[in-house]
C-alpha atoms as a PDB file:
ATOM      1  CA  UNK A   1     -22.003  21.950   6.990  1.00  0.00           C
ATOM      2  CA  UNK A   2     -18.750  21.836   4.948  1.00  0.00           C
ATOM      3  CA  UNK A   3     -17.848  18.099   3.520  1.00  0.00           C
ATOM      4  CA  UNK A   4     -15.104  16.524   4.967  1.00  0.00           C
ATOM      5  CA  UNK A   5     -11.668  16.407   3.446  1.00  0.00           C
ATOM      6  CA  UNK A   6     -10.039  13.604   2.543  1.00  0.00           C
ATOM      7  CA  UNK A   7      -6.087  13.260   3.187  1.00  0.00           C
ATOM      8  CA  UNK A   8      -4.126  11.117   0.497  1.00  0.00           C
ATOM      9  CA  UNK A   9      -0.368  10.148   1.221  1.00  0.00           C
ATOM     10  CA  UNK A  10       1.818   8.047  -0.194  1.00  0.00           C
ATOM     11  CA  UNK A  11       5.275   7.956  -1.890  1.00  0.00           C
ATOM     12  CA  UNK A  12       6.781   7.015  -5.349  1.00  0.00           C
ATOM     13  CA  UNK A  13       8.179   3.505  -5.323  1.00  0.00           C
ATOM     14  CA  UNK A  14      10.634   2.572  -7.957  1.00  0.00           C
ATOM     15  CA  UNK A  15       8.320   0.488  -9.700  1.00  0.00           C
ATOM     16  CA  UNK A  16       5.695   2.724  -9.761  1.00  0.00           C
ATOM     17  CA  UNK A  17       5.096   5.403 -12.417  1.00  0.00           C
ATOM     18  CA  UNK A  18       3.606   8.022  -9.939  1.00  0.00           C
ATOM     19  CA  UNK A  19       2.882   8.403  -6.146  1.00  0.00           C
ATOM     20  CA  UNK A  20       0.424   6.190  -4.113  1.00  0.00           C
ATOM     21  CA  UNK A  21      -1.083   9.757  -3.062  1.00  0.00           C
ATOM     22  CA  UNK A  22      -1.522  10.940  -6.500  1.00  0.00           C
ATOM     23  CA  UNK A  23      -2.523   7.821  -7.700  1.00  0.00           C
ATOM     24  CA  UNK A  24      -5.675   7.653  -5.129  1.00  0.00           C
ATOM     25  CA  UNK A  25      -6.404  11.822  -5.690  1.00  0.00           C
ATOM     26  CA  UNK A  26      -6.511  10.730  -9.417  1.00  0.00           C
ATOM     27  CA  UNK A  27      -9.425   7.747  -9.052  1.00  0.00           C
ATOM     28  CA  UNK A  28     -11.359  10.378  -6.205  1.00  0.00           C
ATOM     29  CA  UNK A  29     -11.770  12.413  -9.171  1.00  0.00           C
ATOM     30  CA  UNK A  30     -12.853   9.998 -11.310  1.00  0.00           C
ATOM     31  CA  UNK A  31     -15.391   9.423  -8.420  1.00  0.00           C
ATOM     32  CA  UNK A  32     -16.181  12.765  -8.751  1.00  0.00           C
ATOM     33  CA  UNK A  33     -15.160  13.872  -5.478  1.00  0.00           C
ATOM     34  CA  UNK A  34     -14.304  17.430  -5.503  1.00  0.00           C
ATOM     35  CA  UNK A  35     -10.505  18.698  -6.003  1.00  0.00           C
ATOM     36  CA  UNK A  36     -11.029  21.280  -3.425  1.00  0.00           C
ATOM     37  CA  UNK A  37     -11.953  18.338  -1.070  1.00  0.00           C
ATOM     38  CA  UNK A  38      -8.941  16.121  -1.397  1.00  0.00           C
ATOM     39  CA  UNK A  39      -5.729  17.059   0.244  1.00  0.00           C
ATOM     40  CA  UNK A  40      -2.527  14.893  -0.709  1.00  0.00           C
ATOM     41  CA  UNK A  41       1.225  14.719   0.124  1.00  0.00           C
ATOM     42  CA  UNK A  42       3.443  12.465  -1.389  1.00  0.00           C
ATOM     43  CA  UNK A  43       6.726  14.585   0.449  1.00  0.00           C
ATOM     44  CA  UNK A  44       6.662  12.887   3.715  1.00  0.00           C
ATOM     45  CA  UNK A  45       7.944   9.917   4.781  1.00  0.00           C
ATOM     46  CA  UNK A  46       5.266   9.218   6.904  1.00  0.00           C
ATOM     47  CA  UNK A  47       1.576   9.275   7.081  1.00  0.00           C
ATOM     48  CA  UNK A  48       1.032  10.606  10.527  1.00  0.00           C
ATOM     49  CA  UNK A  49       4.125  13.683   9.428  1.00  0.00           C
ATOM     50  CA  UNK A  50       1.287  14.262   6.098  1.00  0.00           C
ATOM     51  CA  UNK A  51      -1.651  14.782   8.301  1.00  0.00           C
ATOM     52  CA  UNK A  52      -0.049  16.999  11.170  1.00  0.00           C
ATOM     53  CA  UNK A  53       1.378  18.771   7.753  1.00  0.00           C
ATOM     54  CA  UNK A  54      -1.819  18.840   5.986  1.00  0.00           C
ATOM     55  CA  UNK A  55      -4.430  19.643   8.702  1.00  0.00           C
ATOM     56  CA  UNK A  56      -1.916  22.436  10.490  1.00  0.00           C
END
């Protein structure tokens, strides 16, 4: 049985030095949760547009 993947989205406020979605990928590494496990998108607008764009 494969692991599950897990989806991380988020955008780049102006305050913020990078994405929410990078942000999380970066501590689920330090968690040592495999890179080949975690799919992110910090292009769309909305979370629902990431998933259908990520899991297509």
């Amino acid at each position: 049985m494969k692991p599950p993947k897990i989806i991380m989205s988020g955008g780049q406020g102006p305050d913020e030095v990078v994405s929410e979605a990078l942000a999380m990928k970066n501590y689920a590494l330090e968690m040592n949760i495999p890179e080949e496990d975690i799919l992110y998108d910090m292009v769309q607008k909305e979370n629902e547009e990431a998933v259908s764009k990520l899991t297509s």
